[in-house]
C-alpha atoms as a PDB file:
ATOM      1  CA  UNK A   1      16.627  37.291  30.259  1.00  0.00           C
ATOM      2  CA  UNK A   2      18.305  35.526  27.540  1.00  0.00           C
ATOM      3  CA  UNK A   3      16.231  37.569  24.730  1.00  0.00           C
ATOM      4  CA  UNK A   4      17.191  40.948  26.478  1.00  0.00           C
ATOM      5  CA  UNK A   5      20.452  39.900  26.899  1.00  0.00           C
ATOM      6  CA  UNK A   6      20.927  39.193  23.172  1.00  0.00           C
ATOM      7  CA  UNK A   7      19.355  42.457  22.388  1.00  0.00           C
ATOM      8  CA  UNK A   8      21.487  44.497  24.686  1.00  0.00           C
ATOM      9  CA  UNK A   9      24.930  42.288  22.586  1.00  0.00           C
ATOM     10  CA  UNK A  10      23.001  43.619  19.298  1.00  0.00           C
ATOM     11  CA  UNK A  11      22.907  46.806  16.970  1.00  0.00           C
ATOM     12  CA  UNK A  12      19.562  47.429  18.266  1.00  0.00           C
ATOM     13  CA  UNK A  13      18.839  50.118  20.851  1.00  0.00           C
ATOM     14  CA  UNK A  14      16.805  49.221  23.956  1.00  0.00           C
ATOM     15  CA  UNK A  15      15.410  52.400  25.133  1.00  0.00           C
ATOM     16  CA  UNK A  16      13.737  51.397  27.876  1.00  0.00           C
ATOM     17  CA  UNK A  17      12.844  48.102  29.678  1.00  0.00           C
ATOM     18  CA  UNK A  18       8.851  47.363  30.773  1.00  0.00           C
ATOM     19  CA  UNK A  19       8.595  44.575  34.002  1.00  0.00           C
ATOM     20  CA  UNK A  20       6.490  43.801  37.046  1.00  0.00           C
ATOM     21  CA  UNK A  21       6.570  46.160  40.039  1.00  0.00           C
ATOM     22  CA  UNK A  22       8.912  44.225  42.147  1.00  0.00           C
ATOM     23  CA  UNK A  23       7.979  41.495  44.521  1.00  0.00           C
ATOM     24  CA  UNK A  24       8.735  40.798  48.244  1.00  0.00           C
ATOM     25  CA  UNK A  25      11.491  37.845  48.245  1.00  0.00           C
ATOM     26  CA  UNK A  26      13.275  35.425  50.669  1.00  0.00           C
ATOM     27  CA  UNK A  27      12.596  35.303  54.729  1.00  0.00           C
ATOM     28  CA  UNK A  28      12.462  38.560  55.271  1.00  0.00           C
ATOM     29  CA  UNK A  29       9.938  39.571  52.098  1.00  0.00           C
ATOM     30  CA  UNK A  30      11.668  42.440  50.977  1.00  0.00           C
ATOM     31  CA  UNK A  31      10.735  44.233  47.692  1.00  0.00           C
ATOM     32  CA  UNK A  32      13.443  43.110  45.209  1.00  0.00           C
ATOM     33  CA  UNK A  33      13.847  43.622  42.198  1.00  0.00           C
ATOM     34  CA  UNK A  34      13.391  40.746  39.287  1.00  0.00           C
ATOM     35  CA  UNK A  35      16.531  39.882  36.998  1.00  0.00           C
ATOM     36  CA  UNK A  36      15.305  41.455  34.085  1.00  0.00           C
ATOM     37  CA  UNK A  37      15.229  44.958  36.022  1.00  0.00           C
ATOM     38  CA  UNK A  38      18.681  44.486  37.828  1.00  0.00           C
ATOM     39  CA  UNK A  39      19.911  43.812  33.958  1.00  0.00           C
ATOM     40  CA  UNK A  40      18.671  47.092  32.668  1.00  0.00           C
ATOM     41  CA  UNK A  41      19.846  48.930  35.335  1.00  0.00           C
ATOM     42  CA  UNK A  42      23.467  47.329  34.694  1.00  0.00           C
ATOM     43  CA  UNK A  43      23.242  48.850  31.335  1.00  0.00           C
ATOM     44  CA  UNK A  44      21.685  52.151  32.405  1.00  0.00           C
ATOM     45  CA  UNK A  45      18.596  51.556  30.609  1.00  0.00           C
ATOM     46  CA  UNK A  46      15.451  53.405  31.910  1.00  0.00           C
ATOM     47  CA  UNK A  47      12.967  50.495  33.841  1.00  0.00           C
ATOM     48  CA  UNK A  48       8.959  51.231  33.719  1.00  0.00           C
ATOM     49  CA  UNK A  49       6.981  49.299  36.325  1.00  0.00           C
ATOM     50  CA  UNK A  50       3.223  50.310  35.818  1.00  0.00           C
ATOM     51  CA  UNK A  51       0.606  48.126  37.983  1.00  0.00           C
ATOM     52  CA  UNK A  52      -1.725  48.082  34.637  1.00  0.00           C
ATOM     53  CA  UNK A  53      -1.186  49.508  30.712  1.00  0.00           C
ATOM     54  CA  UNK A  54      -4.706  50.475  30.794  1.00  0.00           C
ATOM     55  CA  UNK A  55      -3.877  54.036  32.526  1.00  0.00           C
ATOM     56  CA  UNK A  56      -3.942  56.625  30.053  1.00  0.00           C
ATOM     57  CA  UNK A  57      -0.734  58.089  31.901  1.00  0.00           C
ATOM     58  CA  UNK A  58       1.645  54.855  31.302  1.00  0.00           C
ATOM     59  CA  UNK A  59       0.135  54.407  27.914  1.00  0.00           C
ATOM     60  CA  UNK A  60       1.223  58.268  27.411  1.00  0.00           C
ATOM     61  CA  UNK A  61       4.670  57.506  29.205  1.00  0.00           C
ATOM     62  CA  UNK A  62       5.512  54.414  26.859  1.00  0.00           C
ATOM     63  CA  UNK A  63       4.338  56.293  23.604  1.00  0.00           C
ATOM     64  CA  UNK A  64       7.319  59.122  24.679  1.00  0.00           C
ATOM     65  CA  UNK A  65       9.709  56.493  24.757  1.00  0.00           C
ATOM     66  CA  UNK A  66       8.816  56.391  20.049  1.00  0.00           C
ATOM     67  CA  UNK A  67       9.447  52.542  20.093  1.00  0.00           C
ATOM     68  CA  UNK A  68       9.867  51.196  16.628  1.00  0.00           C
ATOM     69  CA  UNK A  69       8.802  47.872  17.621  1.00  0.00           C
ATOM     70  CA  UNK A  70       8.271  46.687  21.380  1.00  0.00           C
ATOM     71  CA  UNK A  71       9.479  42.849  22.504  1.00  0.00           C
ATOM     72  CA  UNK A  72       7.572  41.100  25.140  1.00  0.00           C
ATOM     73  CA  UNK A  73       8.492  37.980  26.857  1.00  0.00           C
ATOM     74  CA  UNK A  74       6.175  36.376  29.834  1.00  0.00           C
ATOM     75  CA  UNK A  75       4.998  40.204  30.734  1.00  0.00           C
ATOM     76  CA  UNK A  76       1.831  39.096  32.691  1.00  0.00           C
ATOM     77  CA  UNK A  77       0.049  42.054  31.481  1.00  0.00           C
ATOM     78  CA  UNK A  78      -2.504  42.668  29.132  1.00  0.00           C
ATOM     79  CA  UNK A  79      -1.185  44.761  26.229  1.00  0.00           C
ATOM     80  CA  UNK A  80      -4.188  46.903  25.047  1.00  0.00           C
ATOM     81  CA  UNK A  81      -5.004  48.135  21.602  1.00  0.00           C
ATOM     82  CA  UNK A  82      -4.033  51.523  22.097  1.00  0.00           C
ATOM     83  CA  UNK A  83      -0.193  50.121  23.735  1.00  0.00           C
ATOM     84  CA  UNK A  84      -0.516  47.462  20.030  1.00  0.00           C
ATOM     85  CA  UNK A  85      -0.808  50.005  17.784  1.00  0.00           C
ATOM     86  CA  UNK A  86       2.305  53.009  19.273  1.00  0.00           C
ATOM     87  CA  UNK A  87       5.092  50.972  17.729  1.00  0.00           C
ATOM     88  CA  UNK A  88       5.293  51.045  13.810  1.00  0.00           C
ATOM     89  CA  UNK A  89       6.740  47.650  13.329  1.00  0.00           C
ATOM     90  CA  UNK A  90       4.051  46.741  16.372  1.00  0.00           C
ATOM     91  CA  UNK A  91       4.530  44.447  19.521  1.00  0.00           C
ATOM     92  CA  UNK A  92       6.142  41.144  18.962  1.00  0.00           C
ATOM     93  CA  UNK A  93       5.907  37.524  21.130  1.00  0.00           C
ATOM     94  CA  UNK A  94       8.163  34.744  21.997  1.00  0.00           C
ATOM     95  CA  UNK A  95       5.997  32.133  22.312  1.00  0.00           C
ATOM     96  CA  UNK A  96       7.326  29.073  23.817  1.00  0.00           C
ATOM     97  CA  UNK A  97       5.578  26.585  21.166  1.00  0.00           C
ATOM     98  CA  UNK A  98       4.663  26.070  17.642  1.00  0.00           C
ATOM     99  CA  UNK A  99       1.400  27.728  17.143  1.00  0.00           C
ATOM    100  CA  UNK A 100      -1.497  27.910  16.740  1.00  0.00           C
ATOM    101  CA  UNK A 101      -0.849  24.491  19.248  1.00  0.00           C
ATOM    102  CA  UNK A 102      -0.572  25.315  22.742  1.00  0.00           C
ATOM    103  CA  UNK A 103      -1.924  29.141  22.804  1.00  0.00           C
ATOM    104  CA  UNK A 104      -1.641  30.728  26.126  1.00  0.00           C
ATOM    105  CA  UNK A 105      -0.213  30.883  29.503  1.00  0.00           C
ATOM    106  CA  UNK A 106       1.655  27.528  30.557  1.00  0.00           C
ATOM    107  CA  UNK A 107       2.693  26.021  26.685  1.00  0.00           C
ATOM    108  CA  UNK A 108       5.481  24.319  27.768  1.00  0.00           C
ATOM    109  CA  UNK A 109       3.980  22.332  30.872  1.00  0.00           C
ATOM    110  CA  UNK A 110       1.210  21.707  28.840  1.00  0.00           C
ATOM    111  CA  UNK A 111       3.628  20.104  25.963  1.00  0.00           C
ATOM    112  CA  UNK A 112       5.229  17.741  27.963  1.00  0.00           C
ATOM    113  CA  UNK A 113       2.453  16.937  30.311  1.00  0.00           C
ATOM    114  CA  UNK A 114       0.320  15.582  26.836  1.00  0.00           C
ATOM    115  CA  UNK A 115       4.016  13.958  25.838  1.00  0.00           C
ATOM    116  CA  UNK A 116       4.112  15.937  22.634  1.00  0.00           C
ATOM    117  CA  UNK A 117       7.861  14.634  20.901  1.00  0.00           C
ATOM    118  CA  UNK A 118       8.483  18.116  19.214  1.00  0.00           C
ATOM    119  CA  UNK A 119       7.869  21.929  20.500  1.00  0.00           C
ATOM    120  CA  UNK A 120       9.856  24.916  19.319  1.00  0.00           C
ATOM    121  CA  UNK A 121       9.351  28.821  19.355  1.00  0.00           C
ATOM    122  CA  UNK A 122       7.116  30.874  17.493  1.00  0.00           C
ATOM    123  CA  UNK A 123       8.201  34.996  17.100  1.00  0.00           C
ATOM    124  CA  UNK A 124       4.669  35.992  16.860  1.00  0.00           C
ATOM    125  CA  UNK A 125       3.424  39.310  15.711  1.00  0.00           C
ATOM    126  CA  UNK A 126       1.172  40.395  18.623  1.00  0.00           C
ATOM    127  CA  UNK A 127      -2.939  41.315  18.393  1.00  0.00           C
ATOM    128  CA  UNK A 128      -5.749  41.434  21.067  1.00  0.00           C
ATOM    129  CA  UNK A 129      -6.489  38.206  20.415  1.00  0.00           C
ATOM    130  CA  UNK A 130      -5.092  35.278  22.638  1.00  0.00           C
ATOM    131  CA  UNK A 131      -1.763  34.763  20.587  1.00  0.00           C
ATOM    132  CA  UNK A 132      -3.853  34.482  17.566  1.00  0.00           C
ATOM    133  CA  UNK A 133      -1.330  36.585  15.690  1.00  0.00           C
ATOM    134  CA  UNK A 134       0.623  35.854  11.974  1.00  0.00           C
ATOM    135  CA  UNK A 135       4.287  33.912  13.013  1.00  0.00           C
ATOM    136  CA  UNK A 136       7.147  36.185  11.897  1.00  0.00           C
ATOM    137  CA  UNK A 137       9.833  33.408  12.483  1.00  0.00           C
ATOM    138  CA  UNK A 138       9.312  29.729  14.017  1.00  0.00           C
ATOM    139  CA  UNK A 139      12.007  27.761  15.300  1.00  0.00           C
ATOM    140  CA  UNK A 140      11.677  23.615  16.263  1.00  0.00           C
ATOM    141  CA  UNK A 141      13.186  21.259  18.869  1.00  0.00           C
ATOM    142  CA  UNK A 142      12.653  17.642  20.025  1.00  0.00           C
ATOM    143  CA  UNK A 143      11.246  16.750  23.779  1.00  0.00           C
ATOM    144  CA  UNK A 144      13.649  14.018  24.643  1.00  0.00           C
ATOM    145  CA  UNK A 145      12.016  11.277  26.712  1.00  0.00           C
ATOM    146  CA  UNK A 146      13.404  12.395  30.014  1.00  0.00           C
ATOM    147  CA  UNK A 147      13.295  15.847  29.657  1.00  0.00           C
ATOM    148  CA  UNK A 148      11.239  18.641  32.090  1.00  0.00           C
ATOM    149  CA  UNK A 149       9.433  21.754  31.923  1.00  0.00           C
ATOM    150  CA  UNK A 150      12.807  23.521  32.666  1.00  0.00           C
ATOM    151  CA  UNK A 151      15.082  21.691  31.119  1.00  0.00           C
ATOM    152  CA  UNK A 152      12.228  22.705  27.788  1.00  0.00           C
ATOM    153  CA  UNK A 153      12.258  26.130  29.105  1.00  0.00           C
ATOM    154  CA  UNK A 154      15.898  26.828  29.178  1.00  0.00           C
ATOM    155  CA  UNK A 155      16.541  25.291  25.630  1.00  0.00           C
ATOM    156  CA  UNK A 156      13.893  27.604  24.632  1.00  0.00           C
ATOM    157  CA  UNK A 157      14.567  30.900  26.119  1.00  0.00           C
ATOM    158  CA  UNK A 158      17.798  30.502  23.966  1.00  0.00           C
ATOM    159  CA  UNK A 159      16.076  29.508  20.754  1.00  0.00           C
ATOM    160  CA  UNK A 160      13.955  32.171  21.197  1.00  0.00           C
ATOM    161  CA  UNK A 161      16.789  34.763  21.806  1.00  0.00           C
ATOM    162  CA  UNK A 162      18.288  33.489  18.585  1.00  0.00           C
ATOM    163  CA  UNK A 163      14.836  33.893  16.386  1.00  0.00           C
ATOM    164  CA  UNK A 164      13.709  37.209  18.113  1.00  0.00           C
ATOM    165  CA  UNK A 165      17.169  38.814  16.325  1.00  0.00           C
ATOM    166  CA  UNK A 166      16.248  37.219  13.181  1.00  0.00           C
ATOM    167  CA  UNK A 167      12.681  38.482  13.179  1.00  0.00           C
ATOM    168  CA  UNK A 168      13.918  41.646  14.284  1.00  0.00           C
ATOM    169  CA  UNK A 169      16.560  42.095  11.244  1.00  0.00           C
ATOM    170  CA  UNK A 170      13.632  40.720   8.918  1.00  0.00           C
ATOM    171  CA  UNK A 171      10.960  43.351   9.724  1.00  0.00           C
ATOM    172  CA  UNK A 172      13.844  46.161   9.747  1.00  0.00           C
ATOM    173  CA  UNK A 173      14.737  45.342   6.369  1.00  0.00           C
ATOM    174  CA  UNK A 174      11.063  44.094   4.823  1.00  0.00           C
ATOM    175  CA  UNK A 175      12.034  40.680   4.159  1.00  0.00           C
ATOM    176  CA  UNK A 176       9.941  38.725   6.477  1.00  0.00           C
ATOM    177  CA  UNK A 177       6.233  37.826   5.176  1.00  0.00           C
ATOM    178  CA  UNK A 178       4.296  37.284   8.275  1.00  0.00           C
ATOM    179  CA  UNK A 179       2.394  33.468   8.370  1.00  0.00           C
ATOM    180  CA  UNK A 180      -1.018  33.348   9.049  1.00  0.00           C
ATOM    181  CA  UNK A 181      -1.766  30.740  11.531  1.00  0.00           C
ATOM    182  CA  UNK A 182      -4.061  27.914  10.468  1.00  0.00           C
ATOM    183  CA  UNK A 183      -7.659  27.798  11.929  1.00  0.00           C
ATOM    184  CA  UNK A 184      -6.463  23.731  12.136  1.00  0.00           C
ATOM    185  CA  UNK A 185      -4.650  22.670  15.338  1.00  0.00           C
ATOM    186  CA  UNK A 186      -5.445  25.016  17.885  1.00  0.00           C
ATOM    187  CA  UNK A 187      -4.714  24.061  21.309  1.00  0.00           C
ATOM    188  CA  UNK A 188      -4.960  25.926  24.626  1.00  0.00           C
ATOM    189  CA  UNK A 189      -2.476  25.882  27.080  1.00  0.00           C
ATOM    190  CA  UNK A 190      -4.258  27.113  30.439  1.00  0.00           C
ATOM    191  CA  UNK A 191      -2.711  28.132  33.880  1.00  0.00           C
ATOM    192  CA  UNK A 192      -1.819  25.653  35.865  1.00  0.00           C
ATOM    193  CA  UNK A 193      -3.447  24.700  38.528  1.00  0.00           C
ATOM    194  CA  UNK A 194      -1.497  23.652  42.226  1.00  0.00           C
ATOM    195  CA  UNK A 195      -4.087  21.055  42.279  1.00  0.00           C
ATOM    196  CA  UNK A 196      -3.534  19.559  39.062  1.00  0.00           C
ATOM    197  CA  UNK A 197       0.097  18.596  40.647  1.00  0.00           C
ATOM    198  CA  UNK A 198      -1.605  16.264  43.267  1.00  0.00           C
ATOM    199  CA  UNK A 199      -0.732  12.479  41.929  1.00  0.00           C
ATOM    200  CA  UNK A 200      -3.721  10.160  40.928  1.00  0.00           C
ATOM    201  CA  UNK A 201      -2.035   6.838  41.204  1.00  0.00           C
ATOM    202  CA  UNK A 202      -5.158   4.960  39.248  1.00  0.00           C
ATOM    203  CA  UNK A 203      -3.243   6.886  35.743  1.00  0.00           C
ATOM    204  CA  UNK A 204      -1.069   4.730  33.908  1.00  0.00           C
ATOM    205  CA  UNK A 205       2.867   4.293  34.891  1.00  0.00           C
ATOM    206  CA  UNK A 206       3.270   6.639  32.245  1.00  0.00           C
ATOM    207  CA  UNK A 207       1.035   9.464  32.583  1.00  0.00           C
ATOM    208  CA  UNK A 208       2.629  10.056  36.141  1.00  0.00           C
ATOM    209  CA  UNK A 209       5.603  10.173  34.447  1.00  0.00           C
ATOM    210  CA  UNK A 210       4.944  12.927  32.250  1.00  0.00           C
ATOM    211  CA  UNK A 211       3.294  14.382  35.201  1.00  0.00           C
ATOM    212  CA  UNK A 212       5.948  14.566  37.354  1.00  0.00           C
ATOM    213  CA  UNK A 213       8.470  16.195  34.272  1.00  0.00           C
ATOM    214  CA  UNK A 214       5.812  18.544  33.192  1.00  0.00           C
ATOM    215  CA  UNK A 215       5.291  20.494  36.953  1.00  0.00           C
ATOM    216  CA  UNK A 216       9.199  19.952  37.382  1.00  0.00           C
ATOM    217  CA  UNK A 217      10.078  23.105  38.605  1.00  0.00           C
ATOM    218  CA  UNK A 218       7.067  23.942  40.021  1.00  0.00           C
ATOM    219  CA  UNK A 219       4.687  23.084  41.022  1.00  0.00           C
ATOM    220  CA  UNK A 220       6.308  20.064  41.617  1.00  0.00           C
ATOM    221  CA  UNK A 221       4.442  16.698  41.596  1.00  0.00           C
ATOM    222  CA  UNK A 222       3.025  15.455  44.921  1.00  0.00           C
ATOM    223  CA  UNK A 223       1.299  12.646  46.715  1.00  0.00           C
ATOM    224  CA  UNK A 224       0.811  12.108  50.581  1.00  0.00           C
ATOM    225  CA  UNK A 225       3.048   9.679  52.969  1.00  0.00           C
ATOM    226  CA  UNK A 226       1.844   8.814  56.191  1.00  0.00           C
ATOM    227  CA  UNK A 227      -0.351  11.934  56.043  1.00  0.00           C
ATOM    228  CA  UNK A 228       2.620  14.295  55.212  1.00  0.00           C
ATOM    229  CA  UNK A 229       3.131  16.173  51.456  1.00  0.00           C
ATOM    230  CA  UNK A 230       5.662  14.355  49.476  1.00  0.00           C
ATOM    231  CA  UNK A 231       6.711  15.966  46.718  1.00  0.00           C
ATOM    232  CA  UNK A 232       8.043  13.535  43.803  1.00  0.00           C
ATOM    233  CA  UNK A 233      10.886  15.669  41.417  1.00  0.00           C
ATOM    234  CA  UNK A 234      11.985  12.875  39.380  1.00  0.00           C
ATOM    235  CA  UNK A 235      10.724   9.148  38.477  1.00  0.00           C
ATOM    236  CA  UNK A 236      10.806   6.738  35.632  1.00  0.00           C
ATOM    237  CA  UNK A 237       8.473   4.087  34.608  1.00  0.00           C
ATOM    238  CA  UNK A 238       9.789   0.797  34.525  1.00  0.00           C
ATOM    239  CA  UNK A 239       8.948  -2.136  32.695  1.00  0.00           C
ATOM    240  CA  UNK A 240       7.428  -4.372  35.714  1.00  0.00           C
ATOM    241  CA  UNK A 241       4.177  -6.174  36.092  1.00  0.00           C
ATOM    242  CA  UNK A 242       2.017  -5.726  39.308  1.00  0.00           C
ATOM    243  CA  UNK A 243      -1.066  -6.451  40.565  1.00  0.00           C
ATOM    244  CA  UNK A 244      -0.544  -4.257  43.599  1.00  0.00           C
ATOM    245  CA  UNK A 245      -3.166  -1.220  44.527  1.00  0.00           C
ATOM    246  CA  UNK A 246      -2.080   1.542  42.521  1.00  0.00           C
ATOM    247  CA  UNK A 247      -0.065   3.702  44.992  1.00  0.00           C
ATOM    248  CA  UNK A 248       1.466   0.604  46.820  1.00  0.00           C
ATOM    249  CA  UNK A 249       5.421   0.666  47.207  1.00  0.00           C
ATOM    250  CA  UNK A 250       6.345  -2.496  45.601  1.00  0.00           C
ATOM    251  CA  UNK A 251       9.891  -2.783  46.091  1.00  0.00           C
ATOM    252  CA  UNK A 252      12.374   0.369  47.606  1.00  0.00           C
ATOM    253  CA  UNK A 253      16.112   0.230  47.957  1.00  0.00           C
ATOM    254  CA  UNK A 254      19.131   2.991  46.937  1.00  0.00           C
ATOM    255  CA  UNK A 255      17.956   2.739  43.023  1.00  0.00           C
ATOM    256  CA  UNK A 256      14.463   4.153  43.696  1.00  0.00           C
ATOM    257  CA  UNK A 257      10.934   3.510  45.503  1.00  0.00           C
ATOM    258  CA  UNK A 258       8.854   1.309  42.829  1.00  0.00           C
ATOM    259  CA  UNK A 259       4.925   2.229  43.259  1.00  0.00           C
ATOM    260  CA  UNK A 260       2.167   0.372  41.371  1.00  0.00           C
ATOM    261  CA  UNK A 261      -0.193   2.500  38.954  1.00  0.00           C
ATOM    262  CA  UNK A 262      -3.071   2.133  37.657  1.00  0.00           C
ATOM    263  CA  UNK A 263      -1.031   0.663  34.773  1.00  0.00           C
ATOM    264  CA  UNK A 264       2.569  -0.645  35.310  1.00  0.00           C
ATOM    265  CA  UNK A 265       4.922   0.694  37.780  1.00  0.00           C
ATOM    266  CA  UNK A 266       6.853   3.847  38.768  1.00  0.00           C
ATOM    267  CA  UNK A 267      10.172   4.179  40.407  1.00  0.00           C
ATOM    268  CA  UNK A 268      10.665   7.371  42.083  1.00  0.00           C
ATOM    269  CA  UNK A 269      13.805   8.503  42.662  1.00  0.00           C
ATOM    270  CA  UNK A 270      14.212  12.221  43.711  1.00  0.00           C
ATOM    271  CA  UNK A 271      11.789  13.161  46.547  1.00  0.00           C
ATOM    272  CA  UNK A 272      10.821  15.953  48.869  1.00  0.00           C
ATOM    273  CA  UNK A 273       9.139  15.675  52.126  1.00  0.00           C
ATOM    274  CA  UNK A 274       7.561  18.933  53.495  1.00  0.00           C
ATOM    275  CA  UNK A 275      10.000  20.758  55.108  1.00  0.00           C
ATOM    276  CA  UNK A 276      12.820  19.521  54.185  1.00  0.00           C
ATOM    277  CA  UNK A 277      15.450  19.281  50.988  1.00  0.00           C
ATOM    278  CA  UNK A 278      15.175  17.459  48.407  1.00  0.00           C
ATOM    279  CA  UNK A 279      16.576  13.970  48.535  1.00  0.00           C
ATOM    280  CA  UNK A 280      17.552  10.315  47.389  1.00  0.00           C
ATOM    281  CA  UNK A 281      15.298   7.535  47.369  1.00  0.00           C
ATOM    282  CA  UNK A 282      18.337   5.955  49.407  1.00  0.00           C
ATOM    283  CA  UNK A 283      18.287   9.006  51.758  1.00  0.00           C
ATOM    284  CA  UNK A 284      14.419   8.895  52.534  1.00  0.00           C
ATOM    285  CA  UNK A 285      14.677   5.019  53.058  1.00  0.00           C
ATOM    286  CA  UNK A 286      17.280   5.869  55.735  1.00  0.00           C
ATOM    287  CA  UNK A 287      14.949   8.260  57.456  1.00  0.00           C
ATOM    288  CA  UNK A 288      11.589   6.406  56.511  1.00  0.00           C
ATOM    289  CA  UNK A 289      10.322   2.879  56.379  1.00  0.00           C
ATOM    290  CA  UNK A 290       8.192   2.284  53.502  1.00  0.00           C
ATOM    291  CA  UNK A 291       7.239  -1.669  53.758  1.00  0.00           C
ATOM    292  CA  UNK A 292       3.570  -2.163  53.280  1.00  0.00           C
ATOM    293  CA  UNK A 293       3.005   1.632  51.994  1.00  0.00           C
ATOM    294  CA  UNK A 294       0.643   3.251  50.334  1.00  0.00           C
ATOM    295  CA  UNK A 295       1.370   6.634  48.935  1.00  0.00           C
ATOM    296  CA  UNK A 296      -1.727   8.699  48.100  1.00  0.00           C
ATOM    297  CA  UNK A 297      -4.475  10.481  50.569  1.00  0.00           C
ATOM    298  CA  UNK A 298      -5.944   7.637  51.999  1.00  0.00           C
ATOM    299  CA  UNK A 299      -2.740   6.338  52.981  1.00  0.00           C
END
């Protein structure tokens, strides 16, 4: 949203706007449409929803449209060679990291789950590789210590607004030199997983931590309480010794619920039973007693 919104505030001329078909949503699972669609049709700007870009009729359908260059953000499908090669000034990326580190689908989870200090955004030129292709413009930012995969991704999406216009204005005018990416460095960033969100309390105080930021918003860390999900949104290692079981509550009260690793301890402090909202340690000690606990799926 933020990159087609600073297009749409630009000299440049969005002729039409490529998303998913829309999705059901909320209790009733309705077909709705996605924010990026409900923007375009704000601005009266023709929306394309093709199930796949491999059908000779949407590939048709897009070439009528004469893009000069075509901008894709998170599209979720595969872009073709024959859809690569219709725009003159081709098919650009915002890629949410500093390539060639962290190709593929989940870069920023995968940054701050491996507690890399620095990401940033990379306006790639796009080929059929997986984001193999020479950086137009690359823009970097620090991970502060407490920061999330949202809090990452919403910093971001603005950088990336910002360096899309100056990539665009670059190749317009001939003045960018596209950057080769080094065959040094590469990194994959793979799906995630739902599973890879389940809490191994024999990792370090610290690797939890990072665990818990990186699948904050989703999928949200989790262990198991008395048999029931618990889903852990924020926590914060803390400099105590223990010789507890890892998983073990050591101490609980309104500041947080201190578990034992597998190396140092862990005081969680936003939690989530199923079901229910999101809470205070304070406000699950009120509705839970957790002396002689121990969180995990033995428990």
């Amino acid at each position: 949203m933020p990159a087609l919104r600073a297009l749409l505030a630009s000299s440049h001329r969005v002729v039409a706007v490529y998303t998913q078909p829309d999705r059901p949503a909320g209790r009733g699972r309705q077909l709705t449409a996605g924010a990026v669609k409900q923007c375009a049709i704000e601005h009266g700007i023709p929306v394309e929803q093709p199930l796949t870009l491999r059908d000779p009729a949407a590939v048709a359908k897009l070439a009528s449209y004469s893009p000069q260059v075509m901008v894709v953000v998170a599209y979720g499908l595969i872009l073709p060679s024959d859809v690569l090669s219709i725009p003159p000034h081709g098919c650009v990326n915002i890629h949410a990291s500093l390539l060639p580190r962290w190709r593929g689908a989940a870069p920023i989870h995968r940054a701050v789950l491996a507690g890399d200090t620095m990401t940033g955004v990379a306006i790639m030129q796009m080929e059929e590789g997986l984001d193999t292709g020479p950086v137009l413009v690359e823009k970097t930012m620090p991970i502060a210590a407490r920061d999330t995969t949202g809090s990452v991704h919403d910093r971001l999406a603005a950088m990336g607004a910002e360096a899309l216009l100056e990539a665009l204005e670059g190749l317009a005018s001939g003045s960018i030199a596209p950057r080769v990416q080094p065959a040094a460095g590469v990194t994959y960033a793979a799906k995630i997983r739902k599973e890879e969100a389940q809490i191994d309390w024999r990792q370090s105080a610290e690797q939890i931590d990072r665990q818990v930021r990186a699948f904050n918003p989703w999928p949200v860390a989790q262990t198991e309480l008395h048999g029931t999900q618990l889903r852990i949104w924020s926590a914060e290692p803390v400099d105590t010794a223990t010789e507890a079981r890892p998983g073990a509550v050591t101490a609980a009260d309104a500041q947080g619920i201190r578990v034992a690793t597998g190396r140092g301890v862990i005081n969680l402090t936003q939690l989530q039973l199923a079901g229910r909202r999101v809470m205070s340690a304070a406000e699950l000690l009120n509705a839970r007693a957790l002396d002689g606990v121990v969180l995990g799926a033995s428990s």
